[in-house]
N, C-alpha and C. Protein backbone atom coordinates (compact mmCIF):
# COMPACT_ATOMS: atom_id res chain seq x y z
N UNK A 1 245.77 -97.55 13.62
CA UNK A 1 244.84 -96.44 13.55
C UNK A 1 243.42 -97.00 13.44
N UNK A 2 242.59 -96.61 13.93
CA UNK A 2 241.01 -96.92 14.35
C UNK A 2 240.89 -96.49 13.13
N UNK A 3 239.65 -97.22 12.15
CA UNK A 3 239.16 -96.76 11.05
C UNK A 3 237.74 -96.05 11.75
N UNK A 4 237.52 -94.77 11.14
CA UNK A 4 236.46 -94.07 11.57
C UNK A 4 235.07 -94.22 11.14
N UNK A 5 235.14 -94.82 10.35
CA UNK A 5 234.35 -95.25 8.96
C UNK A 5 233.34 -95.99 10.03
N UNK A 6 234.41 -97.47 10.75
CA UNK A 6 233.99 -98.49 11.08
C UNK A 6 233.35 -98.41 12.39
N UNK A 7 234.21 -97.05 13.09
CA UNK A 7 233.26 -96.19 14.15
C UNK A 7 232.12 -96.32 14.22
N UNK A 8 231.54 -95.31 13.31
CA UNK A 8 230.16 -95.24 12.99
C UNK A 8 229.44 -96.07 12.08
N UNK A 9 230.14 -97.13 11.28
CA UNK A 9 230.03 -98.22 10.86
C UNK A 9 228.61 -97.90 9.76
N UNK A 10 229.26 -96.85 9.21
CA UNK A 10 229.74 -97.05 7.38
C UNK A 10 230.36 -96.85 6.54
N UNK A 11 229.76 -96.82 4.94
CA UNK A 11 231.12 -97.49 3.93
C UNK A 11 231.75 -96.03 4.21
N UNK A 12 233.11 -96.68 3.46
CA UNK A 12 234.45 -95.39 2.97
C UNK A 12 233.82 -94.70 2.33
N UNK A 13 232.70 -94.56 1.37
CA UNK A 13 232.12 -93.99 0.30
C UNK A 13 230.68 -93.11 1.00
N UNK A 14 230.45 -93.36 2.31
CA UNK A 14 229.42 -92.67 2.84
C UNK A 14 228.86 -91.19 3.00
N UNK A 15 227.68 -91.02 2.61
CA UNK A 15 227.96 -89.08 2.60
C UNK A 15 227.83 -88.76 3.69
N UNK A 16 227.87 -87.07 3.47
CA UNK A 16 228.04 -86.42 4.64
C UNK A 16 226.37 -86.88 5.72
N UNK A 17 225.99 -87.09 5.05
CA UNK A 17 224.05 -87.14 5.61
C UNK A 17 224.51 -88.52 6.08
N UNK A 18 224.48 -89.61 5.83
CA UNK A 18 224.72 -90.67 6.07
C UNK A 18 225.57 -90.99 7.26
N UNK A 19 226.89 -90.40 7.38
CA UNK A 19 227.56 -90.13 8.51
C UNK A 19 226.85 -89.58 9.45
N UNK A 20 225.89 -88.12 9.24
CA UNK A 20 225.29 -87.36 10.59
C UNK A 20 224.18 -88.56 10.77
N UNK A 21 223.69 -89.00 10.05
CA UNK A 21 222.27 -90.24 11.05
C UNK A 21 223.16 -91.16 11.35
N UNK A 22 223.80 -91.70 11.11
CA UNK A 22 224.96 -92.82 12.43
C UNK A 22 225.33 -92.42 13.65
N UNK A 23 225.87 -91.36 13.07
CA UNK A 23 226.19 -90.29 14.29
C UNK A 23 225.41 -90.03 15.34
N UNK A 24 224.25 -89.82 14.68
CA UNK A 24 223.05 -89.07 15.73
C UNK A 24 222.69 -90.67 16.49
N UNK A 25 222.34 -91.57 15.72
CA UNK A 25 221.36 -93.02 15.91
C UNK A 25 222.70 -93.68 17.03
N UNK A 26 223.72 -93.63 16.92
CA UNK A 26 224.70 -94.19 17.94
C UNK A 26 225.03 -92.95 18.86
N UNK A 27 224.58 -91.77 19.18
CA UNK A 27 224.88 -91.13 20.22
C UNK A 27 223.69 -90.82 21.10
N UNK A 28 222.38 -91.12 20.40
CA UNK A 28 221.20 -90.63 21.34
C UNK A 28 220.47 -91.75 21.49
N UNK A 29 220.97 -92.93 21.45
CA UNK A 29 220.30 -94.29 22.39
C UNK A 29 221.95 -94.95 23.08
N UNK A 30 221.83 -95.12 24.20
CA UNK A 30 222.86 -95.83 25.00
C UNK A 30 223.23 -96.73 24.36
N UNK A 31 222.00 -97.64 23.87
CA UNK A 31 221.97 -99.56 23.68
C UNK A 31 223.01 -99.20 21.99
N UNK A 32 222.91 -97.87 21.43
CA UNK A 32 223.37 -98.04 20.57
C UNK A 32 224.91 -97.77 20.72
N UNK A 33 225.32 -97.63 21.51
CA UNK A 33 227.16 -97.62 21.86
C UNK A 33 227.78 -98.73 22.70
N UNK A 34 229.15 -99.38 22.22
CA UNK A 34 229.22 -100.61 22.79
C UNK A 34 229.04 -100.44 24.16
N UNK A 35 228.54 -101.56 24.35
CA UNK A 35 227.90 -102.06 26.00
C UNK A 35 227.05 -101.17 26.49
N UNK A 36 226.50 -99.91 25.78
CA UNK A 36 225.68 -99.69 26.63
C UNK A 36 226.31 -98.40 27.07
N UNK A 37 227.20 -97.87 27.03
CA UNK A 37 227.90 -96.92 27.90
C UNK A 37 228.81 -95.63 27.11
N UNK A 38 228.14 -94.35 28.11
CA UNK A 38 228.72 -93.09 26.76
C UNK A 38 230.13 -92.81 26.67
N UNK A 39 230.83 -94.09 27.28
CA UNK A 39 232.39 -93.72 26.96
C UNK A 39 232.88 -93.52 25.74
N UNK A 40 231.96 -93.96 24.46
CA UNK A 40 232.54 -94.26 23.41
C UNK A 40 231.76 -93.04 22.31
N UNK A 41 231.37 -92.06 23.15
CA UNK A 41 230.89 -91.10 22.66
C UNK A 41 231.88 -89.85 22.06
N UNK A 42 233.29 -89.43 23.13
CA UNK A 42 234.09 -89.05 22.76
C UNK A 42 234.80 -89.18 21.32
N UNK A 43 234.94 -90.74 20.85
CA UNK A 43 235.09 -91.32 19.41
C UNK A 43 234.37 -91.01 18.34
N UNK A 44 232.88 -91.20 18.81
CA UNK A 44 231.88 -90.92 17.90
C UNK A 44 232.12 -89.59 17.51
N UNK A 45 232.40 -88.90 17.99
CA UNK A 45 232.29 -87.25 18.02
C UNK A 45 233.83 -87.20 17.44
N UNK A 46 234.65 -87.69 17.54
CA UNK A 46 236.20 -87.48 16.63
C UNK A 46 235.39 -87.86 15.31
N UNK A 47 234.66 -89.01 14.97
CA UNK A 47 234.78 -89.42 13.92
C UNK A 47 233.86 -88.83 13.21
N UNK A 48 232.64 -88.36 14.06
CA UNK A 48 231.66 -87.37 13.01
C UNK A 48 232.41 -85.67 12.53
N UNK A 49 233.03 -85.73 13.44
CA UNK A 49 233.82 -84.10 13.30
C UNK A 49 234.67 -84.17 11.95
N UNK A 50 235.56 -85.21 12.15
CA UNK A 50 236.85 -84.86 10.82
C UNK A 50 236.00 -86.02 9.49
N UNK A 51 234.94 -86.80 9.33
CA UNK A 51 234.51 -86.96 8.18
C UNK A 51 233.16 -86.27 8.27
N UNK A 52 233.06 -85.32 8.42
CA UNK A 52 231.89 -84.29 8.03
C UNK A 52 232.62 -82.99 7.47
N UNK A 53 234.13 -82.85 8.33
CA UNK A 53 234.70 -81.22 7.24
C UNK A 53 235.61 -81.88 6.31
N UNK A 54 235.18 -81.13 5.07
CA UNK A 54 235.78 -81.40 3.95
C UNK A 54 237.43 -81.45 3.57
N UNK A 55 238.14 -80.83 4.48
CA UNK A 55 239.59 -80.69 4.41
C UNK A 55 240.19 -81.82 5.24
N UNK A 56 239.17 -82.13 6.68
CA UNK A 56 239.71 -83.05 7.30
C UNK A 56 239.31 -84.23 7.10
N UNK A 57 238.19 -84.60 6.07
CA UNK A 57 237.94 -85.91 5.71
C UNK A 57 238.77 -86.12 4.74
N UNK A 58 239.37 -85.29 3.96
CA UNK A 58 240.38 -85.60 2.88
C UNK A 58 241.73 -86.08 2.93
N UNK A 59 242.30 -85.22 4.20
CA UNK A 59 243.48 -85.95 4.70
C UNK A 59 243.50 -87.01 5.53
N UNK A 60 242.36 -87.19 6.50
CA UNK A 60 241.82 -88.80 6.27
C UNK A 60 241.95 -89.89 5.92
N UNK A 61 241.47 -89.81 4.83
CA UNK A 61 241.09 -90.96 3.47
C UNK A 61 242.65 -90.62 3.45
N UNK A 62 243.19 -89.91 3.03
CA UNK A 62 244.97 -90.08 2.27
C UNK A 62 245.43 -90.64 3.24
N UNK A 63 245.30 -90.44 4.53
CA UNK A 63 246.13 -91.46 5.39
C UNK A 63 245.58 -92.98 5.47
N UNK A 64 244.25 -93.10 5.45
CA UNK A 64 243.97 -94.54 5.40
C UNK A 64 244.17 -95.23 4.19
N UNK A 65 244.25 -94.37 3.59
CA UNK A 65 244.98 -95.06 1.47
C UNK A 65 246.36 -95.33 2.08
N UNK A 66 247.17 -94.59 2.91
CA UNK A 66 248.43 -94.80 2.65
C UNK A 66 248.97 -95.76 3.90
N UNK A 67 247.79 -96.06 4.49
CA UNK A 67 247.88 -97.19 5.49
C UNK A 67 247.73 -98.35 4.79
N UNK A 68 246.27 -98.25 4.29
CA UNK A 68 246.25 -99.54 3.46
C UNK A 68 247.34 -99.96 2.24
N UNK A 69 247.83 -99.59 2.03
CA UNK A 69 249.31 -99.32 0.98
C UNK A 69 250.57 -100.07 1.74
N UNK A 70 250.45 -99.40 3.12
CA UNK A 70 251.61 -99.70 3.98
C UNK A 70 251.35 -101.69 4.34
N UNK A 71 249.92 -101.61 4.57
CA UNK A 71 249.50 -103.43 4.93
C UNK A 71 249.99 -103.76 3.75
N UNK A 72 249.76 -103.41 2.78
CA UNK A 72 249.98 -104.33 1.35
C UNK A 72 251.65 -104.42 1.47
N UNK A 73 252.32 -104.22 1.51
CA UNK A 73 253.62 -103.93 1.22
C UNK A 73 253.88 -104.73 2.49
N UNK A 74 253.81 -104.48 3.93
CA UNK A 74 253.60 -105.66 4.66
C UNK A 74 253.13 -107.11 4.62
N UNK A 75 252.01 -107.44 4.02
CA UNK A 75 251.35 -108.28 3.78
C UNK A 75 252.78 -109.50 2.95
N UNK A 76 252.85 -108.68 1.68
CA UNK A 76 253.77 -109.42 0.82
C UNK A 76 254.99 -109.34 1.60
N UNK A 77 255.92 -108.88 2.79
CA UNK A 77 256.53 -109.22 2.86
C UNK A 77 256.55 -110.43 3.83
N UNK A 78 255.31 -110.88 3.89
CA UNK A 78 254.62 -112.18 4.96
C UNK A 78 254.38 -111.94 6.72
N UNK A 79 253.64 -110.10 6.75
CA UNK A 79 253.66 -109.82 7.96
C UNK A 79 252.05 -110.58 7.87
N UNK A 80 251.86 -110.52 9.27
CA UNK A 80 249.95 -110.53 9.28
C UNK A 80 249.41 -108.88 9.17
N UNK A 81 248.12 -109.22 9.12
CA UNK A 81 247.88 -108.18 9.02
C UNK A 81 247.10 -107.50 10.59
N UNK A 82 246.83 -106.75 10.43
CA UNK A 82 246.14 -106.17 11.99
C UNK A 82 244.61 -106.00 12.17
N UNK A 83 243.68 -106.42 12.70
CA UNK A 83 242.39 -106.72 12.83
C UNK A 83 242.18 -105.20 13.56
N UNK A 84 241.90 -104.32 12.93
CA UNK A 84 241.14 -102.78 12.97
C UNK A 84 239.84 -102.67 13.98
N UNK A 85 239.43 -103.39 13.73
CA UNK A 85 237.98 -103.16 14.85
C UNK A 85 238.25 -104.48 15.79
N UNK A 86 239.37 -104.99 16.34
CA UNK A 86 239.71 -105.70 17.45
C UNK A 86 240.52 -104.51 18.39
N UNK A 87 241.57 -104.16 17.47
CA UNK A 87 242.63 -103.03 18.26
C UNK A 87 241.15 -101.73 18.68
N UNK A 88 240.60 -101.64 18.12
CA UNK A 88 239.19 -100.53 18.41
C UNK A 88 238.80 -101.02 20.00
N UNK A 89 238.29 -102.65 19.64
CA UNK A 89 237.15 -102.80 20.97
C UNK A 89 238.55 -103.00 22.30
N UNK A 90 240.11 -103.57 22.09
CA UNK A 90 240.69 -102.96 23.20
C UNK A 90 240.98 -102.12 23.61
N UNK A 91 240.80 -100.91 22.91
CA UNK A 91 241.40 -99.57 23.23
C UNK A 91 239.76 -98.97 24.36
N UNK A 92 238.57 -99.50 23.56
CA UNK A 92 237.75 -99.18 24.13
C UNK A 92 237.18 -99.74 25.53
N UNK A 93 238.15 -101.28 25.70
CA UNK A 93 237.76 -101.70 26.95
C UNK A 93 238.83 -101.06 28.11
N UNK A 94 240.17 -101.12 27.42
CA UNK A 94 241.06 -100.18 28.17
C UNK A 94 240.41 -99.36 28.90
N UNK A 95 240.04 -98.30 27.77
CA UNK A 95 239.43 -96.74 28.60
C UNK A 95 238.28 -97.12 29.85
N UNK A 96 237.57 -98.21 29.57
CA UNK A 96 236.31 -98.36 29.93
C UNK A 96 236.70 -99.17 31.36
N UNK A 97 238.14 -100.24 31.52
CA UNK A 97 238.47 -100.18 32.60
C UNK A 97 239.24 -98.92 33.66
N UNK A 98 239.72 -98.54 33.00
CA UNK A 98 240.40 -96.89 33.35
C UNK A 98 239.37 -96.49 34.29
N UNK A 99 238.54 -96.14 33.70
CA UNK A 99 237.38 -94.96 33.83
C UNK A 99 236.58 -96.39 35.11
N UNK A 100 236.59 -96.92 35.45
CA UNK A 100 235.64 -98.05 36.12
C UNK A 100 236.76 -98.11 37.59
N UNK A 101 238.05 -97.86 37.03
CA UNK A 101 238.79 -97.83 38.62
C UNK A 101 238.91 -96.19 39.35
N UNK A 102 238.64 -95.68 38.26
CA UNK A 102 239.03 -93.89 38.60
C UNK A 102 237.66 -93.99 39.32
N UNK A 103 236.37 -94.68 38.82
CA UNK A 103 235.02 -94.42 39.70
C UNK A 103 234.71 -95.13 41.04
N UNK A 104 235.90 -96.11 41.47
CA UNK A 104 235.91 -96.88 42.04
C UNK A 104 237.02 -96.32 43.34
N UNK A 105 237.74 -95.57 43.12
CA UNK A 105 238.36 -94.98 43.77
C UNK A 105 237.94 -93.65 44.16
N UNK A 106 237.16 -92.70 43.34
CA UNK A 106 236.65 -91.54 43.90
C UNK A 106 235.49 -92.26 44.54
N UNK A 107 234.83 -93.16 44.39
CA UNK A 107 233.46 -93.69 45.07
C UNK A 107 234.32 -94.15 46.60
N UNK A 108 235.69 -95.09 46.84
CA UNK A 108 236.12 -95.15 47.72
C UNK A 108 236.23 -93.66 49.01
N UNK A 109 237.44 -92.86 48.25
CA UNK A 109 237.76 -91.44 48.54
C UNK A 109 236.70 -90.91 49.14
N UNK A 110 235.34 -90.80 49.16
CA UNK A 110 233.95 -90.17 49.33
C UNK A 110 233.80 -90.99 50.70
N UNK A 111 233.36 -92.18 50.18
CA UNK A 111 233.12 -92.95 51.69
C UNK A 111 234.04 -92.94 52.58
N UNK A 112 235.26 -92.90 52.74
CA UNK A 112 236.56 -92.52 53.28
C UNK A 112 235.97 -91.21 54.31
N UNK A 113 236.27 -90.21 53.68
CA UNK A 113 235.87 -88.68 53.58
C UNK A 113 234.72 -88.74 55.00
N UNK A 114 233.54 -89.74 54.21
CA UNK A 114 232.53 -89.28 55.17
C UNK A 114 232.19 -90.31 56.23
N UNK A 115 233.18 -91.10 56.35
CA UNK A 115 233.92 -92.22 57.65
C UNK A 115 232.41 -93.06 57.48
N UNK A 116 232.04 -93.34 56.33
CA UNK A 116 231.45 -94.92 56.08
C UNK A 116 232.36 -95.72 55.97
């Protein structure tokens, strides 16, 4: 599970104000979303949505308590543990190749179309 926190990249303990200027400062400059590009805007916007309402930041936090609970109990039984903002930046290059062949193929499809 993507920590949302690390999304918008601050603490677990961050207020609601604190979350909306991350929010805002990583959605209204490009340079401020990785590489440059508003794919990762969709995220931003999961993660400002459910830690800004109060019911859904709560069950939240209980699931990332009971994640972090679950590593510990892993941990000791000598698993590794899982690097959270690595599984983040592949999920985000995934999409970001996805989305780079879907544009690459409707950009094909077009020139096709109009017998360039």
């Amino acid at each position: 599970m993507v920590n949302l926190y690390t999304v918008l990249g601050v603490p677990d303990n961050a207020t609601q104000k604190e979350i909306g200027e991350a929010h805002m400062r990583l959605t209204q400059r490009p340079d401020g979303l990785t590489d440059g590009r508003l794919r990762d805007k969709r995220l931003l916007d999961e993660a400002y949505e459910r830690l800004t309402t109060t019911q859904k930041k709560k069950n939240y936090d209980q699931r990332i308590k009971e994640n972090e609970q679950g590593y510990q109990r892993a941990e000791e039984a000598g698993a590794p543990r899982v690097n959270e903002r690595a599984v983040a930046e592949v999920a985000a290059a995934a999409a970001a190749d996805r989305r780079d062949k879907e544009e690459s193929l409707w950009e094909e499809t077009r020139r096709n179309a109009l017998g360039r």
